[in-house]
Protein backbone atom coordinates (compact mmCIF):
# COMPACT_ATOMS: atom_id res chain seq x y z
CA UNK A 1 0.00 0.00 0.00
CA UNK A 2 1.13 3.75 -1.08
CA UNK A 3 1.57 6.02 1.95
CA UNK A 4 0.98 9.68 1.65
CA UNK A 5 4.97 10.54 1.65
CA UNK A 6 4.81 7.93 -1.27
CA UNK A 7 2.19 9.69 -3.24
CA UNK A 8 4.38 13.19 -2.65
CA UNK A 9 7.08 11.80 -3.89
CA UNK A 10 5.36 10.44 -7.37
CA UNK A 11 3.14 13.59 -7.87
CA UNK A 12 7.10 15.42 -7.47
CA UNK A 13 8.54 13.74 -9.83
CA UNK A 14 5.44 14.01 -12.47
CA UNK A 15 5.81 17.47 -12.25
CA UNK A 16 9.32 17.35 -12.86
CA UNK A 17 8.90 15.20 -15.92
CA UNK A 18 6.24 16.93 -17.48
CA UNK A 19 8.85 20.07 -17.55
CA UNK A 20 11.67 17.93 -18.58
CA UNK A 21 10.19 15.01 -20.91
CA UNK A 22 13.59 13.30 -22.11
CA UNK A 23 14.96 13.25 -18.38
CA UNK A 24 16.40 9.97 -17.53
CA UNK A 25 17.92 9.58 -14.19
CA UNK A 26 19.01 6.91 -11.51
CA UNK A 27 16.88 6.26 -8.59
CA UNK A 28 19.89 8.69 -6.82
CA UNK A 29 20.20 11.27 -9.38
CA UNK A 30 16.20 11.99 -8.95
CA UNK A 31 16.40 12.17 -5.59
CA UNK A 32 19.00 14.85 -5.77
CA UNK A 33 18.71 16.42 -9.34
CA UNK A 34 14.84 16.05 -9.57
CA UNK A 35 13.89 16.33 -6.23
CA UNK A 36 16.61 18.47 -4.64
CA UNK A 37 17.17 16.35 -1.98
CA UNK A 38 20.92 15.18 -0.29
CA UNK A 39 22.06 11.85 -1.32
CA UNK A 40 20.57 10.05 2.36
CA UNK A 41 20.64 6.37 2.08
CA UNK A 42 17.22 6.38 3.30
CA UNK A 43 15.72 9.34 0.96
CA UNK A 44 17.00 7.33 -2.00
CA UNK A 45 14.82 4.17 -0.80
CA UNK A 46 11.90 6.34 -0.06
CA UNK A 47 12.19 7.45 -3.87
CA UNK A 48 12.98 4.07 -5.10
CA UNK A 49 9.68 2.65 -3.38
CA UNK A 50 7.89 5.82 -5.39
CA UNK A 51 9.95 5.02 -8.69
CA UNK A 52 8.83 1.52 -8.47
CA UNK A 53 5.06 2.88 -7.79
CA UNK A 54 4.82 4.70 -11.02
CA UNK A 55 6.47 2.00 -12.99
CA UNK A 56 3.95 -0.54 -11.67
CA UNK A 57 1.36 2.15 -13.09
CA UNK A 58 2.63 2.75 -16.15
CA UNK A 59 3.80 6.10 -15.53
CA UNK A 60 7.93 5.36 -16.00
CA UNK A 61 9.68 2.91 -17.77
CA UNK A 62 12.99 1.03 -15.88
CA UNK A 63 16.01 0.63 -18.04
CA UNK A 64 18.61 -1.91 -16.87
CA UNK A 65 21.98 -0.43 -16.66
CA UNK A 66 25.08 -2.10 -18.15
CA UNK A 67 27.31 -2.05 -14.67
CA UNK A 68 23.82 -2.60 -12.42
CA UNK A 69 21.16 -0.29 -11.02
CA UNK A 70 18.29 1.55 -13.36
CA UNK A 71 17.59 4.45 -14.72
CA UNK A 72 14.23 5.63 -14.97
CA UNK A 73 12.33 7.71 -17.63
CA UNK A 74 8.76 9.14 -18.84
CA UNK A 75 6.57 6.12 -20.27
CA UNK A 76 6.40 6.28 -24.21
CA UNK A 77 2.57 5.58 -24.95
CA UNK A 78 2.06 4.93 -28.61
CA UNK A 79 -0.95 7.14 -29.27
């Protein structure tokens, strides 16, 4: 279940993408770039949990990275 903090987070980072629609980031680099937040273990796993949220929704696509970890963009919905 999505807790309020949660649903912050993803309505954040909506925003963010609907101003910047090619952004691709790490689950760290939107915590600090997109969100403006310090690099706190615990922030980024607060933003992962929201990442993972909007992915499961359709919002973001995951992209595996070559050394390990994702990065995470704006769905592209075939209209």
């Amino acid at each position: 279940m999505i807790n309020e903090a949660t649903t912050r987070l993803q309505a954040q980072i909506l925003r963010y993408l609907r101003l910047h629609q090619d952004a691709a980031e790490t689950a760290a680099g939107v915590n600090c770039v997109w969100l403006g937040r310090s690099r706190v273990a615990g922030q980024v796993r607060e933003v992962e949990q929201a990442l993972d949220g909007l992915v499961d929704n359709g919002e973001l696509e995951r992209h595996h990275l070559p050394g390990g970890g994702a990065a995470y963009r704006r769905a592209r919905h075939d209209d």
